[in-house]
N, C-alpha and C. Protein backbone atom coordinates (compact mmCIF):
# COMPACT_ATOMS: atom_id res chain seq x y z
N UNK A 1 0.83 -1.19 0.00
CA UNK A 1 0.00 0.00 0.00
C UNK A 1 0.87 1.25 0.00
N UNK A 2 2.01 1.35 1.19
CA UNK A 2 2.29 2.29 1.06
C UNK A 2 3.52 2.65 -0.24
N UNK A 3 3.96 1.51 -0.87
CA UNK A 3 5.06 1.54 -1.66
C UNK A 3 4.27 1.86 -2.87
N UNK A 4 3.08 1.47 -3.30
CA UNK A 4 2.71 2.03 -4.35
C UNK A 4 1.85 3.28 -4.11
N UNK A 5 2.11 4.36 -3.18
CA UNK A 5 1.38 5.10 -2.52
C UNK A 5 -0.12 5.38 -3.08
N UNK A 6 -0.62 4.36 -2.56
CA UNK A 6 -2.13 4.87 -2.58
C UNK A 6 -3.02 5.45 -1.72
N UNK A 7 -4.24 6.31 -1.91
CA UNK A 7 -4.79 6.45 -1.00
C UNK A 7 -5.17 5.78 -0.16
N UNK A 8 -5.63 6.37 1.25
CA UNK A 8 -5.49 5.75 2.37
C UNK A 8 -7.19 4.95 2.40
N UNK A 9 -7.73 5.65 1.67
CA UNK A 9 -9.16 4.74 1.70
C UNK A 9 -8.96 3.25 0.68
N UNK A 10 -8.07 2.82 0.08
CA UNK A 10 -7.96 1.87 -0.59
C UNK A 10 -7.49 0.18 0.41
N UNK A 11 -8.67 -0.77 -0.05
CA UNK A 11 -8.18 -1.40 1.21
C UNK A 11 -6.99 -2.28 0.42
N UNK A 12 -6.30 -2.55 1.56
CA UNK A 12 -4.97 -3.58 1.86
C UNK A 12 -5.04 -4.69 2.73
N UNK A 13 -4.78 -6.00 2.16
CA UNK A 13 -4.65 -7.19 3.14
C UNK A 13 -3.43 -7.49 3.03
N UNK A 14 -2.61 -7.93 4.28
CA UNK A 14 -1.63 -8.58 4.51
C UNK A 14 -2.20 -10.17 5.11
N UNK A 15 -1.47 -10.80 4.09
CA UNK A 15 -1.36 -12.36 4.31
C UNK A 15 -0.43 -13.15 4.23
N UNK A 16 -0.28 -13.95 5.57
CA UNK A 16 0.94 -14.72 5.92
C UNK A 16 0.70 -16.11 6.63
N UNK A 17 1.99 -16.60 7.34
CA UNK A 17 2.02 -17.31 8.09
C UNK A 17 1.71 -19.04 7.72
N UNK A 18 1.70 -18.91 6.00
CA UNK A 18 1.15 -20.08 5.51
C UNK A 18 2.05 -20.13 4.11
N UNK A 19 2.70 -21.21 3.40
CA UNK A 19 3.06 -20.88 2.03
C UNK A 19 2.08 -21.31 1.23
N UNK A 20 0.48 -21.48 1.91
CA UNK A 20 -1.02 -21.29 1.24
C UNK A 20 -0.88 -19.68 0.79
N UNK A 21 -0.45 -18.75 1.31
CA UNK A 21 -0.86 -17.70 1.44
C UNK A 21 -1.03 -17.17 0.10
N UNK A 22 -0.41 -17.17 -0.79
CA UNK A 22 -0.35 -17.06 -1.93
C UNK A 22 -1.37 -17.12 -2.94
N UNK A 23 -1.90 -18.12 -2.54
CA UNK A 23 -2.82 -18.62 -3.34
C UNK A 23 -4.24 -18.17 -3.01
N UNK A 24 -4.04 -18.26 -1.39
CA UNK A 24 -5.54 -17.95 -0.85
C UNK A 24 -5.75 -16.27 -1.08
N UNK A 25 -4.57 -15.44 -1.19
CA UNK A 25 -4.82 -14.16 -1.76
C UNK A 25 -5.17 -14.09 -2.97
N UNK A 26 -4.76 -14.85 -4.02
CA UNK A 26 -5.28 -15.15 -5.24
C UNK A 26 -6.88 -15.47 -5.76
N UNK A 27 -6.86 -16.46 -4.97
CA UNK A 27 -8.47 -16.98 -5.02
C UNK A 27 -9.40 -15.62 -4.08
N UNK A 28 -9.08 -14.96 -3.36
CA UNK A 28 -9.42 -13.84 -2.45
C UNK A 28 -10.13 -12.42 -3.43
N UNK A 29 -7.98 -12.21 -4.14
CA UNK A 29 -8.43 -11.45 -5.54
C UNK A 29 -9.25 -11.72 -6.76
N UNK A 30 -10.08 -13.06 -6.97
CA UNK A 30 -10.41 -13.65 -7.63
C UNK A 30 -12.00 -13.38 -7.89
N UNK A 31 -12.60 -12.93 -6.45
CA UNK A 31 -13.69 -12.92 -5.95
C UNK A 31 -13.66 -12.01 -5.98
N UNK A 32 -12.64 -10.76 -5.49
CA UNK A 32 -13.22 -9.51 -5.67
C UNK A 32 -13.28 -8.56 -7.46
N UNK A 33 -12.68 -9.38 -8.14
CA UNK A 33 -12.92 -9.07 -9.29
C UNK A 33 -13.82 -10.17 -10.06
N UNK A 34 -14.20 -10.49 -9.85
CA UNK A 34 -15.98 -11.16 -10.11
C UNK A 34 -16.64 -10.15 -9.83
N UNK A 35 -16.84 -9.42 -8.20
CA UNK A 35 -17.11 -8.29 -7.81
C UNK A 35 -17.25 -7.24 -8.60
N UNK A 36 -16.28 -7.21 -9.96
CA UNK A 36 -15.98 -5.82 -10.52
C UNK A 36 -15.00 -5.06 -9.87
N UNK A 37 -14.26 -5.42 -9.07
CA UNK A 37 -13.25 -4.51 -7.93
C UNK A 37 -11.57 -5.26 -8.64
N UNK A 38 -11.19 -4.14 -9.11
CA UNK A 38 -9.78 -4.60 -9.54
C UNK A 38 -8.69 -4.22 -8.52
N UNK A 39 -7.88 -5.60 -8.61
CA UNK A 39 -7.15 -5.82 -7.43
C UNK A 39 -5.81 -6.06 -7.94
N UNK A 40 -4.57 -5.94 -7.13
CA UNK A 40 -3.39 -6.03 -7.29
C UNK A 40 -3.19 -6.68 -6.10
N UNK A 41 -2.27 -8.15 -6.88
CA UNK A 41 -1.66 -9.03 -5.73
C UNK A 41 -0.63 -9.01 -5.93
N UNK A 42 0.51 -9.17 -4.53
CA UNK A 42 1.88 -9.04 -4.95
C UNK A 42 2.18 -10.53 -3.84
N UNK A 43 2.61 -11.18 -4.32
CA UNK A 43 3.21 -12.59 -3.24
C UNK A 43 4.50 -12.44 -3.36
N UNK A 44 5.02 -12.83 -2.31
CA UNK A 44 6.68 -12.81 -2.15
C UNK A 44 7.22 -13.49 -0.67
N UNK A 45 8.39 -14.30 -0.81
CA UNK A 45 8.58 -14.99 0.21
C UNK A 45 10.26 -15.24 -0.01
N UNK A 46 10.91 -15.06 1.30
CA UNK A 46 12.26 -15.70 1.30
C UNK A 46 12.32 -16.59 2.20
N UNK A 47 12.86 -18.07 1.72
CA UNK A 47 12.40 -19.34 2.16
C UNK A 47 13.89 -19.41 2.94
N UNK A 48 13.69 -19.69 4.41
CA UNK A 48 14.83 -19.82 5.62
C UNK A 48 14.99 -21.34 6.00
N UNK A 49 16.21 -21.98 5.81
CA UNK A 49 16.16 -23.11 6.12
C UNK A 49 17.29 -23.34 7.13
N UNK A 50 17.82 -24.27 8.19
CA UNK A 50 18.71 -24.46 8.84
C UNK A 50 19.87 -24.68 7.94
N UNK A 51 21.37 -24.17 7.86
CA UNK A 51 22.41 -24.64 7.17
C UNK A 51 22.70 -26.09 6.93
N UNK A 52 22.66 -26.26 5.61
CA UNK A 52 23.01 -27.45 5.10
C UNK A 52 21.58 -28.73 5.31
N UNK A 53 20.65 -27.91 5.33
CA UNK A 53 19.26 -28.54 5.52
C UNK A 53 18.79 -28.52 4.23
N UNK A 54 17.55 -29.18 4.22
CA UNK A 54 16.71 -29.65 2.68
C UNK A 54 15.99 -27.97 2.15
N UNK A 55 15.44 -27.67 3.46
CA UNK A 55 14.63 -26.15 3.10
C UNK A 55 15.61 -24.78 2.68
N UNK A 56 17.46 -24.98 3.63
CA UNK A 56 18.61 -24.19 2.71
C UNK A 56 18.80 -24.45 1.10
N UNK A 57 18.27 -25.66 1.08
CA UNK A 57 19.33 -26.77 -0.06
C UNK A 57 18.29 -26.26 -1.29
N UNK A 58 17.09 -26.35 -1.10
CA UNK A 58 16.11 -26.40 -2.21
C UNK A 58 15.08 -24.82 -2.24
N UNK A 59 15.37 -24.19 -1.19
CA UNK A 59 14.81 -23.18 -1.24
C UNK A 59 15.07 -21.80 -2.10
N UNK A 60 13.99 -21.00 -2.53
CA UNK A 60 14.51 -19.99 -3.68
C UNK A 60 13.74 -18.55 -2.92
N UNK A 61 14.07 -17.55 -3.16
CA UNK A 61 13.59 -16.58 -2.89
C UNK A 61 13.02 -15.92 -4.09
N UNK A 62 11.80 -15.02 -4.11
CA UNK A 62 10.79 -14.84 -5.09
C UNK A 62 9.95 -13.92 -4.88
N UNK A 63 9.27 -13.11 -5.92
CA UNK A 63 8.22 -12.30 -5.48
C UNK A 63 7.55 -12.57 -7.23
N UNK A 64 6.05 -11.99 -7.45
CA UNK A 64 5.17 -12.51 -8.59
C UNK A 64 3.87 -11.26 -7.98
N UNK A 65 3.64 -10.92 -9.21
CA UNK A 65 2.26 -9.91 -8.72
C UNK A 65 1.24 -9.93 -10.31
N UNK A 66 0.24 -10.00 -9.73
CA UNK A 66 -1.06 -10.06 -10.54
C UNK A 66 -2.15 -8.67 -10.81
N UNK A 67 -2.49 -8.08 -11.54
CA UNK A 67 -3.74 -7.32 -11.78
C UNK A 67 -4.71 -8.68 -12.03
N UNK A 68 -5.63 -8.53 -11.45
CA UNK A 68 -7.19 -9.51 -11.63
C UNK A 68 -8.15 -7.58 -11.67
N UNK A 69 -9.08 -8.14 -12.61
CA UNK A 69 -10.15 -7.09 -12.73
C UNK A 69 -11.04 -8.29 -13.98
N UNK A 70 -11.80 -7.04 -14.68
CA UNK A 70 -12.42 -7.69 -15.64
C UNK A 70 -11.89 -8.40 -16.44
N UNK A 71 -13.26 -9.74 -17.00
CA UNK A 71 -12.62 -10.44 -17.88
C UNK A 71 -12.57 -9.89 -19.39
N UNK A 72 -12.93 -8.86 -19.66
CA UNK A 72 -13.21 -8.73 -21.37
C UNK A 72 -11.43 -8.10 -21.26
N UNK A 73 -10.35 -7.99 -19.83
CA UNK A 73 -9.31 -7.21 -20.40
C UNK A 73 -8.43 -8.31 -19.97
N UNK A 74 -8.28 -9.54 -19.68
CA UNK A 74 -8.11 -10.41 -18.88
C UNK A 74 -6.91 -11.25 -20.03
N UNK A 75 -6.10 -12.03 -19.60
CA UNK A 75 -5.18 -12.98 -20.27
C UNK A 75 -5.46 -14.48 -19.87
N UNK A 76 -5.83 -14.20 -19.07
CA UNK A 76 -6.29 -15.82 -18.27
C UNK A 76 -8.14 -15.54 -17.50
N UNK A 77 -8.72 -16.83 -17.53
CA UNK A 77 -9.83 -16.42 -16.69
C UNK A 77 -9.74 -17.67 -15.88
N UNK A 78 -10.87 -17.79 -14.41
CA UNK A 78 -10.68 -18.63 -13.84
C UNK A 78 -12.34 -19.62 -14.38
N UNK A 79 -11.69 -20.81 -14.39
CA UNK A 79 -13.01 -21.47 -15.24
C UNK A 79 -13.82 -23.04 -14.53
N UNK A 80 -12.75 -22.71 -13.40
CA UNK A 80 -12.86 -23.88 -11.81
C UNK A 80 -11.72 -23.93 -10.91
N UNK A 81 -12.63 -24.10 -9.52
CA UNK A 81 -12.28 -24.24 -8.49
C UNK A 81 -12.40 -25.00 -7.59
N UNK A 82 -11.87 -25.56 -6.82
CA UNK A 82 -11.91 -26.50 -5.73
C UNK A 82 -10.97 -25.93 -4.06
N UNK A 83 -11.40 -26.42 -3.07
CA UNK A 83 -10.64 -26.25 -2.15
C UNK A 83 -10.59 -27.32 -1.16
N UNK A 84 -9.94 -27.87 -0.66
CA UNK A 84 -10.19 -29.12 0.51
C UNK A 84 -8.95 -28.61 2.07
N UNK A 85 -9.53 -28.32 2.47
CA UNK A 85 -8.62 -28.15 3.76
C UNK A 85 -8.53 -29.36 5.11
N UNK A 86 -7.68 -29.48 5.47
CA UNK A 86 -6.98 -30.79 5.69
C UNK A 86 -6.02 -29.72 6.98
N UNK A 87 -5.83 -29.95 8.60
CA UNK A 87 -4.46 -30.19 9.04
C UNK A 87 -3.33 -30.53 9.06
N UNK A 88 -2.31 -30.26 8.21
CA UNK A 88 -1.14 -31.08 7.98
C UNK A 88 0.03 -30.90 8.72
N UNK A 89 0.63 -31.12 9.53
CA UNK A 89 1.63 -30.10 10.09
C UNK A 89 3.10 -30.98 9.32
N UNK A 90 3.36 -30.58 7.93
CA UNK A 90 4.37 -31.62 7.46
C UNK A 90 5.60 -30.57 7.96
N UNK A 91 5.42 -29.22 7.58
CA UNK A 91 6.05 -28.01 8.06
C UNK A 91 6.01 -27.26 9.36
N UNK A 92 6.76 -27.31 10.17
CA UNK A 92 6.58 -26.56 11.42
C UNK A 92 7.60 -25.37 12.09
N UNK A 93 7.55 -24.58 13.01
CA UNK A 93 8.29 -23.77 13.79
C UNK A 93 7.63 -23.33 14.85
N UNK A 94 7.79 -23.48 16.02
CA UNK A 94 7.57 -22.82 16.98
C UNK A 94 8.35 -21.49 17.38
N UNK A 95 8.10 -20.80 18.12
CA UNK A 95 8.69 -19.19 18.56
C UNK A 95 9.88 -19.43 18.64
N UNK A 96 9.90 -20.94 19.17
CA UNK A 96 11.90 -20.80 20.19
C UNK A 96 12.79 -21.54 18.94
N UNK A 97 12.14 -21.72 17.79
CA UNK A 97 13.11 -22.49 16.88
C UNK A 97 13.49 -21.44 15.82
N UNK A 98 14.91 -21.53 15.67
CA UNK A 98 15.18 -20.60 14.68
C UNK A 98 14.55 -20.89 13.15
N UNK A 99 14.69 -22.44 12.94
CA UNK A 99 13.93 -22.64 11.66
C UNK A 99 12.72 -23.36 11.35
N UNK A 100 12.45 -23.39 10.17
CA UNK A 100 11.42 -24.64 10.21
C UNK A 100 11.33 -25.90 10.34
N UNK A 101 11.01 -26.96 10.60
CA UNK A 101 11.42 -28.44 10.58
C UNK A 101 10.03 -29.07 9.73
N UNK A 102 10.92 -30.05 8.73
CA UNK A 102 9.71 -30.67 7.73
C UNK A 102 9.75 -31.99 8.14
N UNK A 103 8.83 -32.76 8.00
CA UNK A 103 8.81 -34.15 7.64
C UNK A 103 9.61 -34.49 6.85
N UNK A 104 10.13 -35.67 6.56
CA UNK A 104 10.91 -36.67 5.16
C UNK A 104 9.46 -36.60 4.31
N UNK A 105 9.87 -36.44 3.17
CA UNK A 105 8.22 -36.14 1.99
C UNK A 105 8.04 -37.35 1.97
N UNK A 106 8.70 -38.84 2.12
CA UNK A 106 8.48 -40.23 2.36
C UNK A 106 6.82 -40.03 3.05
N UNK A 107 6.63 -39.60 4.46
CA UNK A 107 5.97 -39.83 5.12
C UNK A 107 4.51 -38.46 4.65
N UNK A 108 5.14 -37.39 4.40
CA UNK A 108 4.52 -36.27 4.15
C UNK A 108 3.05 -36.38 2.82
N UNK A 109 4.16 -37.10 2.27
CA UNK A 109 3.28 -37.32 0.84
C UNK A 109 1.82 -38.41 0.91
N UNK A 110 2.15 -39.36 1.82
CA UNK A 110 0.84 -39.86 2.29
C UNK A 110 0.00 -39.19 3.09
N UNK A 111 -0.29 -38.25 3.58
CA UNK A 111 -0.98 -37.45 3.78
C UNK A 111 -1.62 -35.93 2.93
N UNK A 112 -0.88 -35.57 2.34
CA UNK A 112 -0.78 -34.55 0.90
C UNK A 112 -1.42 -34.99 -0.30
N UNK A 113 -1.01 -36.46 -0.60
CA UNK A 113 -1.30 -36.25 -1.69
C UNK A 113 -2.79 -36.86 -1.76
N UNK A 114 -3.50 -37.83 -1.41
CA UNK A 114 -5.03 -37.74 -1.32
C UNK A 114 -5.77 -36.30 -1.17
N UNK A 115 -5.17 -35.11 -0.72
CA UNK A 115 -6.00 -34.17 -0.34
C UNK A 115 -5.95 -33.74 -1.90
N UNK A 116 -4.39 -33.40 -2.29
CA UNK A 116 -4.26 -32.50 -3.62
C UNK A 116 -5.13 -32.82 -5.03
N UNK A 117 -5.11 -35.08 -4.48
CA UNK A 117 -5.72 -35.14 -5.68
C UNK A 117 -7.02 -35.01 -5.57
N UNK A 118 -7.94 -34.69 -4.59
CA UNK A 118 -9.11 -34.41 -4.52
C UNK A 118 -9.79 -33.00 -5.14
N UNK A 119 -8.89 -31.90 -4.73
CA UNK A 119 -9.04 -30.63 -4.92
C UNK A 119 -8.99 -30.41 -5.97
N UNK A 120 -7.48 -31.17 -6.82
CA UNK A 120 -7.26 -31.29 -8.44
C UNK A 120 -8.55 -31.75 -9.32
N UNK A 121 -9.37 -32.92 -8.81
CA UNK A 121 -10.19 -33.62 -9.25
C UNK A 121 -11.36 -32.73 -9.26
N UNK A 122 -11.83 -32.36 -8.37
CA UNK A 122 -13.07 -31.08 -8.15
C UNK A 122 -12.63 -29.86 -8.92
N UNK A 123 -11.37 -29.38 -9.11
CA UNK A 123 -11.05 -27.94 -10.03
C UNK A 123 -11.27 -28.16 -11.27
N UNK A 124 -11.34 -29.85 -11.88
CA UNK A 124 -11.33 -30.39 -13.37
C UNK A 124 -12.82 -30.62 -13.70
N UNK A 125 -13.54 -31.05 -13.10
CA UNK A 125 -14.96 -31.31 -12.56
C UNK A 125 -15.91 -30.01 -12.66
N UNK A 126 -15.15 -29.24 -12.12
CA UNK A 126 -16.19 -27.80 -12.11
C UNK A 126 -15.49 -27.00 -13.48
N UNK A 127 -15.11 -27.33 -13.50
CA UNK A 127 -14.36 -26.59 -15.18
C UNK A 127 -15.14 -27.49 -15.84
N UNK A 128 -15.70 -28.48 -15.78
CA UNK A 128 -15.96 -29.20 -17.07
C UNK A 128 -15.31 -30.19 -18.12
N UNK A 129 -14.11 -30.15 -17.54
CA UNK A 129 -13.19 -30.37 -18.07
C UNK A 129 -12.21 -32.10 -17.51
N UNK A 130 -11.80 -32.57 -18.35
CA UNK A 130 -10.99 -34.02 -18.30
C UNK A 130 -9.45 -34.02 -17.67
N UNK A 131 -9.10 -34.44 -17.12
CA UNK A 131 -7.20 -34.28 -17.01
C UNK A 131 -6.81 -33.83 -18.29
N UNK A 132 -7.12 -34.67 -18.94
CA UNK A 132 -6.45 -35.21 -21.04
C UNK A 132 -6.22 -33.83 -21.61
N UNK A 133 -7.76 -33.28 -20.59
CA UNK A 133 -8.25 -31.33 -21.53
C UNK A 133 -7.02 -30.64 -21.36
N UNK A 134 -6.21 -30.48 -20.36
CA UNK A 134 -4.79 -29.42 -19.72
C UNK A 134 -4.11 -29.17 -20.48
N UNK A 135 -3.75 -28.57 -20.78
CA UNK A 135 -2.66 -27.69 -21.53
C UNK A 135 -1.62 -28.11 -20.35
N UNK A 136 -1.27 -27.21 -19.54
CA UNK A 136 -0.65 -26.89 -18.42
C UNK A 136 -0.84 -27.02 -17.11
N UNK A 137 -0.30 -28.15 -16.46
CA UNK A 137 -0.89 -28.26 -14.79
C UNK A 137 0.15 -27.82 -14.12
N UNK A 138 -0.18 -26.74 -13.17
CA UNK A 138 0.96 -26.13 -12.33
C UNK A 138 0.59 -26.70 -11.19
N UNK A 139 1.95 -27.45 -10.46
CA UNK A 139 1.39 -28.36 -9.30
C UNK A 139 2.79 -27.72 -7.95
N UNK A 140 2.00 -27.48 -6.96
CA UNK A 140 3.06 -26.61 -5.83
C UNK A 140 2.77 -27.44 -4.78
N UNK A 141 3.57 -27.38 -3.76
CA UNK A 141 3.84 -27.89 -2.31
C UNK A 141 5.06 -28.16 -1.92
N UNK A 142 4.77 -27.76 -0.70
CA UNK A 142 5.88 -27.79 0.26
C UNK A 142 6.56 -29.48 0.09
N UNK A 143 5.81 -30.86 -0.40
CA UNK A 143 6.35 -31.79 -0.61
C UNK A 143 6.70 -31.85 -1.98
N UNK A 144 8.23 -32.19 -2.28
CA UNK A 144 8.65 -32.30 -3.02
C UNK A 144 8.43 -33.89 -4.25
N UNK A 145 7.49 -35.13 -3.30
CA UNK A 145 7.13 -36.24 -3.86
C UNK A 145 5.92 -36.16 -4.35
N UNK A 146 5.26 -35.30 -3.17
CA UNK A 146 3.97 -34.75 -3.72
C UNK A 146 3.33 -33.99 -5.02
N UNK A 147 4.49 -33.43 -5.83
CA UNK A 147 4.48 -32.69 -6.55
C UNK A 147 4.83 -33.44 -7.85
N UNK A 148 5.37 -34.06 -7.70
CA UNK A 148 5.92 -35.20 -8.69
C UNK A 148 4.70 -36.54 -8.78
N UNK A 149 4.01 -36.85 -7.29
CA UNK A 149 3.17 -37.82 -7.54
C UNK A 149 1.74 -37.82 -8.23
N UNK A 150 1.28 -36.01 -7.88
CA UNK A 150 -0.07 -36.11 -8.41
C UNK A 150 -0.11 -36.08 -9.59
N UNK A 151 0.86 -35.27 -10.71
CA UNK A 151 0.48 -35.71 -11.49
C UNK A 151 0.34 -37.49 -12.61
N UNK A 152 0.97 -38.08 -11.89
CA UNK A 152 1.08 -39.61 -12.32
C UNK A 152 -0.68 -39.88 -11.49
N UNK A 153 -0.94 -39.42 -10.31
CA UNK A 153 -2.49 -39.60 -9.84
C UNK A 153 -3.85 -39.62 -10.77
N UNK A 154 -3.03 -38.04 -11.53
CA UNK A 154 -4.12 -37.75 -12.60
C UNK A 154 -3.73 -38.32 -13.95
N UNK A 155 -2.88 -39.12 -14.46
CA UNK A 155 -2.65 -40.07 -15.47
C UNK A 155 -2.50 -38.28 -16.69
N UNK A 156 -1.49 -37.77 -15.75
CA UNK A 156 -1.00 -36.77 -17.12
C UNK A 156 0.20 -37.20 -18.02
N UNK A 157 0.03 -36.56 -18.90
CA UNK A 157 1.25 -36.64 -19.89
C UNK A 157 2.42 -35.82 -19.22
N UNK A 158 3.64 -36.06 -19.43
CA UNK A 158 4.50 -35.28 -18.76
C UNK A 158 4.68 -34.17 -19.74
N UNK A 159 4.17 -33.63 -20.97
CA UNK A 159 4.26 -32.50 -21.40
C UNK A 159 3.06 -31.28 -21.06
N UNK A 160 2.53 -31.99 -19.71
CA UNK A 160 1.00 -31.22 -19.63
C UNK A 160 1.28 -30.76 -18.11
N UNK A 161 2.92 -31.36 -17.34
CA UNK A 161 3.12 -30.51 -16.34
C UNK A 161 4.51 -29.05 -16.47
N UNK A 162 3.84 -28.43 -15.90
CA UNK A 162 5.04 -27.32 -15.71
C UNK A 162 6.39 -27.34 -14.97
N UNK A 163 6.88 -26.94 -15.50
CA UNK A 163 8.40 -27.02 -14.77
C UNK A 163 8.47 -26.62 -12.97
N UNK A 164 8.85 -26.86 -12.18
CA UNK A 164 8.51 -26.97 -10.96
C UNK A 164 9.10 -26.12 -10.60
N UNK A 165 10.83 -25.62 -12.11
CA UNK A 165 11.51 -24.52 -11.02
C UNK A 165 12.27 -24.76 -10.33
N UNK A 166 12.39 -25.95 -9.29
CA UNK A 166 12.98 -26.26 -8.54
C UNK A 166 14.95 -26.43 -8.40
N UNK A 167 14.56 -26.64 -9.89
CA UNK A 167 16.10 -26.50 -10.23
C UNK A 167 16.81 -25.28 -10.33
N UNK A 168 16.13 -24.99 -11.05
CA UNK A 168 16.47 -23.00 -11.74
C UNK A 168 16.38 -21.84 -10.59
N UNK A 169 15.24 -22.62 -10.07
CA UNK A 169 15.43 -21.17 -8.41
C UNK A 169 14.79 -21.64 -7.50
N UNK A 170 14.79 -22.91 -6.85
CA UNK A 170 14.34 -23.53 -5.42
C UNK A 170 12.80 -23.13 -5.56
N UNK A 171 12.11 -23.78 -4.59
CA UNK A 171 10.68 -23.48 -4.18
C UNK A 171 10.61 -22.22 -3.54
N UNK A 172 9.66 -20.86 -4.07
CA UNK A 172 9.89 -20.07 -3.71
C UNK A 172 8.27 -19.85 -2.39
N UNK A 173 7.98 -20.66 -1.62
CA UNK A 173 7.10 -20.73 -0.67
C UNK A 173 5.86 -19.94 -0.87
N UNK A 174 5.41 -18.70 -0.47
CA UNK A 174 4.33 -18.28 -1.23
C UNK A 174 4.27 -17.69 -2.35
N UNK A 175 5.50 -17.22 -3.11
CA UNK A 175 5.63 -16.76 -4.13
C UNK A 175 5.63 -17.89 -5.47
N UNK A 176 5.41 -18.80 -5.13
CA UNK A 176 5.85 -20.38 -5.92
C UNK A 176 4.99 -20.08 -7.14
N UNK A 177 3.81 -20.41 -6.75
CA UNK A 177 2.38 -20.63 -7.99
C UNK A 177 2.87 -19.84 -8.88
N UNK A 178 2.61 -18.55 -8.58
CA UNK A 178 2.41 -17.66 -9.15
C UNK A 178 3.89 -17.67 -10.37
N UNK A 179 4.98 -17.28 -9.89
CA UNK A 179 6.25 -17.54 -10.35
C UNK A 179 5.94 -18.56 -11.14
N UNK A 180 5.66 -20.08 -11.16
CA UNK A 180 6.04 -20.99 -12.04
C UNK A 180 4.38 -20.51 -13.60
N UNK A 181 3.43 -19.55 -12.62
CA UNK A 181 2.48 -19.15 -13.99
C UNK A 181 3.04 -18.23 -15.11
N UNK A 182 4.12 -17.37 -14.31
CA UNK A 182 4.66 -16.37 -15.22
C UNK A 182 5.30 -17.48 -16.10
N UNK A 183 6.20 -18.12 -15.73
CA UNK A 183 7.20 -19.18 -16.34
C UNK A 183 6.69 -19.79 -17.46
N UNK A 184 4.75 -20.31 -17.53
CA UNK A 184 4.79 -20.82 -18.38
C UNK A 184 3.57 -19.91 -19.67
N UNK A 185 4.14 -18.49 -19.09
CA UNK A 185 2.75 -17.76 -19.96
C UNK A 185 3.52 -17.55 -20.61
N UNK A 186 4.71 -17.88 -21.47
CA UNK A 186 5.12 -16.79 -22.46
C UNK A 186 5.15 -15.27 -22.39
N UNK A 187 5.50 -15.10 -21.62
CA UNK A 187 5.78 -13.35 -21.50
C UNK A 187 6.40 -13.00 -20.02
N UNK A 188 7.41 -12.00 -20.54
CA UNK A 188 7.62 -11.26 -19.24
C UNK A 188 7.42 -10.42 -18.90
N UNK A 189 7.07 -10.53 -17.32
CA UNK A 189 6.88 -9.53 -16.22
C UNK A 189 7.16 -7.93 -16.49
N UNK A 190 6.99 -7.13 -16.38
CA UNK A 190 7.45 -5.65 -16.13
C UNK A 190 8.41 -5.79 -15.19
N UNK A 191 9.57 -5.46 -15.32
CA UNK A 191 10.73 -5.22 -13.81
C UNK A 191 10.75 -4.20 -13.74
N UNK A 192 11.04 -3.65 -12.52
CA UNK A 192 11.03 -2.25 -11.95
C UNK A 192 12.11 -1.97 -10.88
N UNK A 193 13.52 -1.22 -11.20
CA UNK A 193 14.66 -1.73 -10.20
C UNK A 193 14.26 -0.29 -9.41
């Protein structure tokens, strides 16, 4: 808000504390431009891991921002949705720990991935739409097996998933989605140093 100085009657949400966050601001902005209310999302996250840990080792730092408003000016529209919420604690930190501590995705992924493929299955469902239909499945999580398993769940072609990234610039936590959408829209971003 205040970096793009806008007026003070313009509202602002800050959302955290989840590398959902991202998304749930997305789907958030999603609704309010259904609304007719055009919105600017900016996600960004620098992913902290203990030295010489999996979350140092694989982690990327990132930021990704969206205009959502109307669809007649739109590049993408949203055409289904699903959500399934689930407790997972595969990721954790308490106050007194300097970092996060994950599960082995061994164990993580049996719990993850029934949820993802449910949500996946209901977003294809309410679209109308088949696995086979995808162009492009962008698949994120904090599990790294998980990400690799659903799509074999949904019997995709491996030219119908997106690059994960993971190589090129670590998982960038809430900035992830978004980042690997730029990646596969053909076009770049506006930078602004």
């Amino acid at each position: 808000h205040a970096a793009c100085n806008l007026p003070t009657g313009v509202t602002s949400l800050d959302l955290g504390g989840s590398t959902r966050a991202g998304l749930t601001a997305l789907l958030s902005g999603l609704d309010l431009a259904e609304a007719e209310r055009t919105t600017l999302l900016c996600s960004s996250d620098v992913v902290i891991g203990a030295p010489e840990g999996p979350r140092e080792r694989s982690g990327g730092d990132a930021a990704a921002a969206f205009v959502l408003g109307e669809e007649k000016k739109s590049i993408a529209k949203l055409i289904g949705r699903a959500s399934v919420s689930e407790e997972v604690l595969d990721v954790w930190r308490t106050a007194e720990m300097p970092f996060a501590r994950q599960w082995e995705d061994r164990f993580g992924v049996d719990a993850l991935l029934p949820l993802m493929r449910t949500a996946a299955t209901e977003a294809i469902q309410a679209a109308g739409l088949q696995p086979a239909d995808l162009s492009t499945v962008i698949v994120d999580s904090s599990n790294a097996r998980a990400v690799k398993a659903l799509p074999r769940a949904l019997r995709l072609k491996p030219e119908q998933v997106a690059d994960d990234l993971v190589a090129s610039v670590g998982r960038a936590g809430t900035a992830h989605a978004g980042l690997e959408a730029f990646s596969e829209m053909d076009i770049r971003p506006p930078m602004v140093i």
